[in-house]
C-alpha atoms as a PDB file:
ATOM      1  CA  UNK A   1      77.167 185.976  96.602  1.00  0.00           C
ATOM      2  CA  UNK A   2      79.500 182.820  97.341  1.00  0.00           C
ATOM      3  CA  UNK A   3      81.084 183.236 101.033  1.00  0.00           C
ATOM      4  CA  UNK A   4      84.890 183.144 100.634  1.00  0.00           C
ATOM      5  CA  UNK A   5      85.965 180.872 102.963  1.00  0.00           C
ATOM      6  CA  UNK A   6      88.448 181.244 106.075  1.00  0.00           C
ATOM      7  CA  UNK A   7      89.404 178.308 108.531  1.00  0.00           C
ATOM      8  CA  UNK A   8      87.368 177.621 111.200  1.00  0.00           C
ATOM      9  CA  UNK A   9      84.308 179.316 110.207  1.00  0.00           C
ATOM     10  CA  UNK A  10      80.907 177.465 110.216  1.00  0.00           C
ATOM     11  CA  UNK A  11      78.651 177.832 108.362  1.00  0.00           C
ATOM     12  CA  UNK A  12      74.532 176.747 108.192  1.00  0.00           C
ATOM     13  CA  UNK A  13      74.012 175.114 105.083  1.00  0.00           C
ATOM     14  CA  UNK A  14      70.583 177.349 103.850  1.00  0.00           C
ATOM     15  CA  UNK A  15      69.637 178.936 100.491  1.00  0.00           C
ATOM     16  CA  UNK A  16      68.842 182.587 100.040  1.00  0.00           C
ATOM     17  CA  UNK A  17      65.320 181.961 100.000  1.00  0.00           C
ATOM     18  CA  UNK A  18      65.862 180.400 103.336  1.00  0.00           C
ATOM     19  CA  UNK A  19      65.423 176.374 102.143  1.00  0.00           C
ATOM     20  CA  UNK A  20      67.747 174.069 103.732  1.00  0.00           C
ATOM     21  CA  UNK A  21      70.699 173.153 101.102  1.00  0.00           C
ATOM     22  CA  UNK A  22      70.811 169.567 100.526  1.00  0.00           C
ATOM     23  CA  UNK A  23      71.522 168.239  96.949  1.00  0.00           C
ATOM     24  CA  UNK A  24      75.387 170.099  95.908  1.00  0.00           C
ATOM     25  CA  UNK A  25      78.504 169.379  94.600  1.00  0.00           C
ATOM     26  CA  UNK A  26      81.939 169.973  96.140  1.00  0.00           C
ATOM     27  CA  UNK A  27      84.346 170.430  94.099  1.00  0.00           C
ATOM     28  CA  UNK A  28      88.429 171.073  93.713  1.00  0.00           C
ATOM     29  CA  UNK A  29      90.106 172.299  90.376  1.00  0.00           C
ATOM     30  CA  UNK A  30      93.791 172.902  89.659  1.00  0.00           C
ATOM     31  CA  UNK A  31      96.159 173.760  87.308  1.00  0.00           C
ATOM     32  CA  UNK A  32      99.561 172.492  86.247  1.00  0.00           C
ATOM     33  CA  UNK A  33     102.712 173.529  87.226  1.00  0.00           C
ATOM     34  CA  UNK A  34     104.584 174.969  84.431  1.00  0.00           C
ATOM     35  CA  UNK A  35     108.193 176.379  84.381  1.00  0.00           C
ATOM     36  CA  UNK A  36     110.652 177.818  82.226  1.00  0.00           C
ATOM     37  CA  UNK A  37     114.358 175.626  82.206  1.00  0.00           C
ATOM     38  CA  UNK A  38     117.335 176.677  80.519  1.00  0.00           C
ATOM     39  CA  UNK A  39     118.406 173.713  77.696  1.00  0.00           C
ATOM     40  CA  UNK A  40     121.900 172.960  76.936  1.00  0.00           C
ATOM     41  CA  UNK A  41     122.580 176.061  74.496  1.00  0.00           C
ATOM     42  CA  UNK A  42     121.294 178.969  76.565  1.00  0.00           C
ATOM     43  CA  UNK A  43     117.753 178.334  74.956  1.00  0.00           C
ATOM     44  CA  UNK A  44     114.698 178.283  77.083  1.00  0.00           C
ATOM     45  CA  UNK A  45     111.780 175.518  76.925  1.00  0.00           C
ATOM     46  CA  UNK A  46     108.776 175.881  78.788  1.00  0.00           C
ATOM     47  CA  UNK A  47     108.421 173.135  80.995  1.00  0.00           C
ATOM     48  CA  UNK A  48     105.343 171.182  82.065  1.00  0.00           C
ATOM     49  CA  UNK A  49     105.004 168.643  85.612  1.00  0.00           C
ATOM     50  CA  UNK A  50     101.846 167.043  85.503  1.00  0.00           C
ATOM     51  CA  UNK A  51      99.663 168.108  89.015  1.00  0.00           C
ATOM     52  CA  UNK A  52      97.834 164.544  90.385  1.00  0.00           C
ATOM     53  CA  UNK A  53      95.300 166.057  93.223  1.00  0.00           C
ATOM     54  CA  UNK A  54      93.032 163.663  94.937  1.00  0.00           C
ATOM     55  CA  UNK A  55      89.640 164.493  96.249  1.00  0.00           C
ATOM     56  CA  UNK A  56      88.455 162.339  98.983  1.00  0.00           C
ATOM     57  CA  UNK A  57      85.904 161.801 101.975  1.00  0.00           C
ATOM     58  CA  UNK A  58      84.871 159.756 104.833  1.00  0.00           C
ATOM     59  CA  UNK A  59      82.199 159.199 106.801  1.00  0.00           C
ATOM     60  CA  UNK A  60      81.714 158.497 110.306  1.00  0.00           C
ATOM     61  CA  UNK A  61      79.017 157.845 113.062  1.00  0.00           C
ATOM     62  CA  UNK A  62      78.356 159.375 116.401  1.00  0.00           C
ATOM     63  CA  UNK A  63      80.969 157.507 117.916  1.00  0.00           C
ATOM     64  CA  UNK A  64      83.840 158.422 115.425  1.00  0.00           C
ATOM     65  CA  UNK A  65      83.773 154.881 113.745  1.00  0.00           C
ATOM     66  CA  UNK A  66      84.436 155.451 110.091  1.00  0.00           C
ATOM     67  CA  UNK A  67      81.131 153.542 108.323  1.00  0.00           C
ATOM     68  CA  UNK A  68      81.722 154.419 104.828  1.00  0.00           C
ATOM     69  CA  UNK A  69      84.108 156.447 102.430  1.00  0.00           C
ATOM     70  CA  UNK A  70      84.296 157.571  98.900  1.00  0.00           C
ATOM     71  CA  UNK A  71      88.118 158.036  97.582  1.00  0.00           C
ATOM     72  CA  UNK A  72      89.976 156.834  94.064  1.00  0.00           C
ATOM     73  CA  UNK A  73      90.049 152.821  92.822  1.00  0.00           C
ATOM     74  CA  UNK A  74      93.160 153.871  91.688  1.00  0.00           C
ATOM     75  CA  UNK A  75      95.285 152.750  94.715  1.00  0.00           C
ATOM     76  CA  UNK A  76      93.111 149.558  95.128  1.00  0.00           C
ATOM     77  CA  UNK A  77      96.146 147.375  94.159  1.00  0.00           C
ATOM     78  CA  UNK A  78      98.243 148.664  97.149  1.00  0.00           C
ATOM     79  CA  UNK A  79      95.138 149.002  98.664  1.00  0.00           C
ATOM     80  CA  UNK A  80      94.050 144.841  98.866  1.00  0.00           C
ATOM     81  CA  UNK A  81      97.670 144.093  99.426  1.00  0.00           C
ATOM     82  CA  UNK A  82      97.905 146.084 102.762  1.00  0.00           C
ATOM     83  CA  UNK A  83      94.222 144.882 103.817  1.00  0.00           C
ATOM     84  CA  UNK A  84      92.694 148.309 103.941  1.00  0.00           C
ATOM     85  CA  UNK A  85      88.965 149.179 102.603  1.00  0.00           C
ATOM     86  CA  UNK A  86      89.109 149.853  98.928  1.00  0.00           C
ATOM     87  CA  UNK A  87      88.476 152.924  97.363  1.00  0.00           C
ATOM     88  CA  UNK A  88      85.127 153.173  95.651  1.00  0.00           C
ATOM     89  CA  UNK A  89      83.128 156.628  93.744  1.00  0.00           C
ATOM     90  CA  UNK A  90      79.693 155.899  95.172  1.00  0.00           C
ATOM     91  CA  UNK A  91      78.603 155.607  99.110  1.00  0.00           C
ATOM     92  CA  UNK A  92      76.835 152.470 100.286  1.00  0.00           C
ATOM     93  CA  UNK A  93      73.183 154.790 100.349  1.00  0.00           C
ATOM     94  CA  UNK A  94      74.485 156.667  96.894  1.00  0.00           C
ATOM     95  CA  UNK A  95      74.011 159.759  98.699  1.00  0.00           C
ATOM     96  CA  UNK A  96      77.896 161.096  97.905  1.00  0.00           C
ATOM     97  CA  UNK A  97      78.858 160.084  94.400  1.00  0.00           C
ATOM     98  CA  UNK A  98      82.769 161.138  92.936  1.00  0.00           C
ATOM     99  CA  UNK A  99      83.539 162.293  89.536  1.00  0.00           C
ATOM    100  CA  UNK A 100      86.495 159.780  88.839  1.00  0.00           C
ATOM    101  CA  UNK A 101      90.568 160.488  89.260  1.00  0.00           C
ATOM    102  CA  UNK A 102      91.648 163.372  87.452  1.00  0.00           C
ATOM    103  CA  UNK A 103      95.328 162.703  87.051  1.00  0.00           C
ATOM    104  CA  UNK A 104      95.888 166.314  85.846  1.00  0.00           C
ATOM    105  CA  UNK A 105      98.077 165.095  82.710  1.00  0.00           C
ATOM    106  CA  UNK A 106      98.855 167.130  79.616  1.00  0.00           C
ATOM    107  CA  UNK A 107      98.890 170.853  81.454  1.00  0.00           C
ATOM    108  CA  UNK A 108      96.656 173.530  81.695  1.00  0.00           C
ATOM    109  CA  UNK A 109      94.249 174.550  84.653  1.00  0.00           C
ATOM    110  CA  UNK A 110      90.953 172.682  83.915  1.00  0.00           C
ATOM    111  CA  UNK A 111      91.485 169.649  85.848  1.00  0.00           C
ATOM    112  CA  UNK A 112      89.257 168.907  88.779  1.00  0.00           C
ATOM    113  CA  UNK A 113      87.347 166.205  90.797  1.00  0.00           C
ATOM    114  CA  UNK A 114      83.612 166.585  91.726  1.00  0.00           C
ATOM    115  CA  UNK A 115      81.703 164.965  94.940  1.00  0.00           C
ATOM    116  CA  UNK A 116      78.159 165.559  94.689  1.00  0.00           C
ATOM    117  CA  UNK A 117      75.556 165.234  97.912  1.00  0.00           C
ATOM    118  CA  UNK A 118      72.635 164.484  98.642  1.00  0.00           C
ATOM    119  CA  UNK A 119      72.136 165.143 102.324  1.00  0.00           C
ATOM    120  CA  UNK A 120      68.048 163.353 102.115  1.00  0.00           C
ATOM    121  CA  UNK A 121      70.084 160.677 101.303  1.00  0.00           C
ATOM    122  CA  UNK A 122      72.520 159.863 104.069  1.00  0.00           C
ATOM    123  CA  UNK A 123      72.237 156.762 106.084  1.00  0.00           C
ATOM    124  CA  UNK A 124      70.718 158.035 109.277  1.00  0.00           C
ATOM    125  CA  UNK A 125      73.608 156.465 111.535  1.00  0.00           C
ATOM    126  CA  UNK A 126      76.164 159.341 110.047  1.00  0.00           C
ATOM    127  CA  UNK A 127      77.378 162.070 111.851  1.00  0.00           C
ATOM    128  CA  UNK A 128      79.770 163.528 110.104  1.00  0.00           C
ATOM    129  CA  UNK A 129      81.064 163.823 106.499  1.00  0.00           C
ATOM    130  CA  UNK A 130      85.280 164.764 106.624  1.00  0.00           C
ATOM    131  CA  UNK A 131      86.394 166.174 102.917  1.00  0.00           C
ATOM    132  CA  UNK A 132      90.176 166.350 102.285  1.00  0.00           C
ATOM    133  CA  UNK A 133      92.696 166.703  99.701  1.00  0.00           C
ATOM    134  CA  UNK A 134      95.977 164.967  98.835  1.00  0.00           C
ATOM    135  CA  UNK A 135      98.284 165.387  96.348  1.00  0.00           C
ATOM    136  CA  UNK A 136      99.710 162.363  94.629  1.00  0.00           C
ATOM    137  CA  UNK A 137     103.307 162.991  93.633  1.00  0.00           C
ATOM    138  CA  UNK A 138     104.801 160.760  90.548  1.00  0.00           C
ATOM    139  CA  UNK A 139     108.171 159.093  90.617  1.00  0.00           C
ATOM    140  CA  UNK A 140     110.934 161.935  90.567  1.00  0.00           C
ATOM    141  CA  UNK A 141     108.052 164.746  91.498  1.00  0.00           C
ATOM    142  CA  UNK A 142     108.528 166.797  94.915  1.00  0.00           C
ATOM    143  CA  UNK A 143     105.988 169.865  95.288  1.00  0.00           C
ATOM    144  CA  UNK A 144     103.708 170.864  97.685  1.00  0.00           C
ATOM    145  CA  UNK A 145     100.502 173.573  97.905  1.00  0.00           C
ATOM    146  CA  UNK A 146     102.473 176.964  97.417  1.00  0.00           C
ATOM    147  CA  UNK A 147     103.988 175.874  93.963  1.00  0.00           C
ATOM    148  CA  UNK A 148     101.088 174.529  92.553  1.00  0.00           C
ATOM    149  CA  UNK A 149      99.658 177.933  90.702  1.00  0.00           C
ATOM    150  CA  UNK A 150      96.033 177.830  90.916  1.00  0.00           C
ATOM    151  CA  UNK A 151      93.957 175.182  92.937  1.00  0.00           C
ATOM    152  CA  UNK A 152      90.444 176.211  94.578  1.00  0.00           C
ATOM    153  CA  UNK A 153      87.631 174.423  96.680  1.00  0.00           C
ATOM    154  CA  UNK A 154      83.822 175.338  95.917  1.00  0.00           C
ATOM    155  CA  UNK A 155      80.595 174.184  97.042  1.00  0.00           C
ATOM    156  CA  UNK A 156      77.506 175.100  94.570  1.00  0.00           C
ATOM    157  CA  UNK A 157      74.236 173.963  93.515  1.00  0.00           C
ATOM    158  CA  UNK A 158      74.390 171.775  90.068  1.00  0.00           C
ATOM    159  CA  UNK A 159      75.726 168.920  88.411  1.00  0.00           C
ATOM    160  CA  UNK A 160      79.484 168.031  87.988  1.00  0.00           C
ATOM    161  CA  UNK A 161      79.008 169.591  84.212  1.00  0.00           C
ATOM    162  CA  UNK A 162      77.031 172.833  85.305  1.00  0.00           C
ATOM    163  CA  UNK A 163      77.316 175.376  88.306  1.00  0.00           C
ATOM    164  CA  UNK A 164      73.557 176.646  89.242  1.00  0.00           C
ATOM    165  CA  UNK A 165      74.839 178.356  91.847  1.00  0.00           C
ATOM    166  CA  UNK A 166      78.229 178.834  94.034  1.00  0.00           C
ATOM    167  CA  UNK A 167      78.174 178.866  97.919  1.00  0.00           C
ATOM    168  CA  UNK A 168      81.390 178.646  99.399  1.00  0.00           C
ATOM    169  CA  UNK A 169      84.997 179.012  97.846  1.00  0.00           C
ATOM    170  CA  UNK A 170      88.382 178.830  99.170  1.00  0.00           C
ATOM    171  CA  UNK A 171      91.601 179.478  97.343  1.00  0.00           C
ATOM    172  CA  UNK A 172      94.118 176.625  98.507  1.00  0.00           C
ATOM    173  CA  UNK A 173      97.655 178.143  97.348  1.00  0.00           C
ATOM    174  CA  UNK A 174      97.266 181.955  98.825  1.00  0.00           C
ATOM    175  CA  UNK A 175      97.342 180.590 102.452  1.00  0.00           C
ATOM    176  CA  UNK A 176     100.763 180.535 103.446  1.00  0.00           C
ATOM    177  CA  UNK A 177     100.967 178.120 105.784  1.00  0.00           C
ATOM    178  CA  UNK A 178     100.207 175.879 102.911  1.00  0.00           C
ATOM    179  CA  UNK A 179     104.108 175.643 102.242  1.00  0.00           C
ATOM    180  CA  UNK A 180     105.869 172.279 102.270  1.00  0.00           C
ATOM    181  CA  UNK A 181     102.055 170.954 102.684  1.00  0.00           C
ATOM    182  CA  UNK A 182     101.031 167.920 101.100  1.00  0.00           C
ATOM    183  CA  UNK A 183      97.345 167.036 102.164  1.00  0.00           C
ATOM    184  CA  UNK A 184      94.482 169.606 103.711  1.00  0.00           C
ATOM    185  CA  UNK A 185      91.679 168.383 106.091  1.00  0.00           C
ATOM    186  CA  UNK A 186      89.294 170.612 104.002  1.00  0.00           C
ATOM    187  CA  UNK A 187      86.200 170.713 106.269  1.00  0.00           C
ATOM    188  CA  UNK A 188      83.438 169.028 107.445  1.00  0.00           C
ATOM    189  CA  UNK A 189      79.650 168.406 107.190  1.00  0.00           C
ATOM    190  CA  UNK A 190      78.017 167.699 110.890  1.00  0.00           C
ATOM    191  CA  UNK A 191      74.450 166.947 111.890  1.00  0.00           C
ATOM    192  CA  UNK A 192      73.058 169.401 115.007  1.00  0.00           C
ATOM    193  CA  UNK A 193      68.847 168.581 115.631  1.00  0.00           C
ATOM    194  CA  UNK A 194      68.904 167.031 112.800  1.00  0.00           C
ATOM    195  CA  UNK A 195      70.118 169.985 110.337  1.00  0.00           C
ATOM    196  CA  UNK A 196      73.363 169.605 108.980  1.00  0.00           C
ATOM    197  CA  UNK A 197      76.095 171.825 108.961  1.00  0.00           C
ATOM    198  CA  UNK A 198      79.243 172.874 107.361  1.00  0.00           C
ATOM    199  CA  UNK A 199      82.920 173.631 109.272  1.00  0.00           C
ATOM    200  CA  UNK A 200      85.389 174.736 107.438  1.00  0.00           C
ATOM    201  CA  UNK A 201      88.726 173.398 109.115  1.00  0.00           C
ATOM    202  CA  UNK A 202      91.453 174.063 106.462  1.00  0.00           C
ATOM    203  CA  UNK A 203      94.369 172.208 108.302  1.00  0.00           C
ATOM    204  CA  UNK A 204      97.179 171.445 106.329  1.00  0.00           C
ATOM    205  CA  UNK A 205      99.849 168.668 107.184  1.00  0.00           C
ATOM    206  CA  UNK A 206     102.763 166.332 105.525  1.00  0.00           C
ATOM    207  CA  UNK A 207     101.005 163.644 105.238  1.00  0.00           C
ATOM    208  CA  UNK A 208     102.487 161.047 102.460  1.00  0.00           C
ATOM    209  CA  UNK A 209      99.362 159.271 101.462  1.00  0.00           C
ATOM    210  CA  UNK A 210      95.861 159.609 102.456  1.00  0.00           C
ATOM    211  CA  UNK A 211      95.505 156.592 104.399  1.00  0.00           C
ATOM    212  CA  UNK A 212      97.417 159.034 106.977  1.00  0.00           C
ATOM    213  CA  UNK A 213      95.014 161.977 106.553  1.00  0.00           C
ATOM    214  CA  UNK A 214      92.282 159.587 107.396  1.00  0.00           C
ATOM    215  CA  UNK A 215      94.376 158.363 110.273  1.00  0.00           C
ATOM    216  CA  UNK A 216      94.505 161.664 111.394  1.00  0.00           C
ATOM    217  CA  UNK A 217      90.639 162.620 111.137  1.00  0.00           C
ATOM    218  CA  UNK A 218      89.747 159.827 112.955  1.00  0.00           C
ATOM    219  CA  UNK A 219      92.549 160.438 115.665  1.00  0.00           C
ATOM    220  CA  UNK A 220      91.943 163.968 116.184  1.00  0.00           C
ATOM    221  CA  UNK A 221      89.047 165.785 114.237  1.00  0.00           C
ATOM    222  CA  UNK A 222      86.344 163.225 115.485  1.00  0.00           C
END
């Protein structure tokens, strides 16, 4: 049975049969916010505002120097312009690989973005994986967490098209303090005698862009 997630908890990353976890994907899905508006005449149209949540990660050594990261090419032209590292799906040793932007167009509540892991894989230097979640607001958009009606994080064995087998899950919109939120330090993975481990921080803050939220990581979750 998949442990539902609360913040803070840790968590040793081991199967059932008591084999160390290494190769799984974690993943967030959402839905779109959809509302009912009343039209000029009294008549009501169901109205749909696109959802753009993006799934992101760094990684860091045992000094807190960031060495690598996986987040979206999408921002790479404001990116190269402001001289910051640019975004990129795959991790120097191909251990983390993302699924691509999901810009969570058209409605509905199948969108999602995938990292998969393979721990084997890591470069030996890291110490510390940081996941985290932003959510990329349009021109004219202004939402946060709490109005977004269904978005979830999951860890399970598989591919990014098939689940094997979920481990962890947390639902992102029931937490309260969630409100007027606009990125999430989701959790971590950290190495202890050599077996990694999984911390589940689950702080929410304001942050604008993610170049903040990584800003804040290194600042104060290293």
């Amino acid at each position: 049975m998949a442990i539902n997630l609360t913040k803070g908890q840790k968590i040793n990353l081991v199967k059932e049969s008591g084999e160390k976890l290494e190769k799984f994907c974690v993943e967030v899905s959402w839905g779109a916010i959809e509302t009912i508006k009343k039209g000029f005449f009294g008549n009501k149209k169901k109205v749909i505002e696109d959802v753009d949540l993006d799934l992101s990660c760094i990684l860091v050594d045992k000094s807190g120097e960031w060495k690598d990261h996986v987040y979206s090419p999408e921002y790479n032209g404001y990116l190269k312009k402001n001289n910051f590292p640019l975004g990129k799906l795959t991790t120097n040793d191909s251990a983390l690989r993302h699924s691509g932007d999901d810009l969570g167009k058209g409605g509905g509540n199948d969108f999602r973005e995938i990292i998969s892991v393979d721990l084997a894989r890591v470069n030996k230097d890291i110490d510390k994986i940081f996941f985290f979640l932003n959510i990329y607001l349009n021109q004219g958009q202004s939402f946060d967490f709490s109005q977004i009606p269904f978005a979830k994080i999951r860890m399970y064995e598989g591919t990014p098209a098939r689940v094997n087998k979920e481990h962890l899950s947390f639902d992102v919109v029931t937490d309260s303090s969630y409100s007027n939120k606009r990125a999430l330090i989701m959790g971590k993975l950290y190495k202890r005698n050599n077996d990694w481990k999984f911390d589940a921080i689950g702080d929410a803050s304001d942050d604008q862009i993610f170049l903040q939220t990584i800003s804040r990581i290194l600042k104060s979750y290293n």
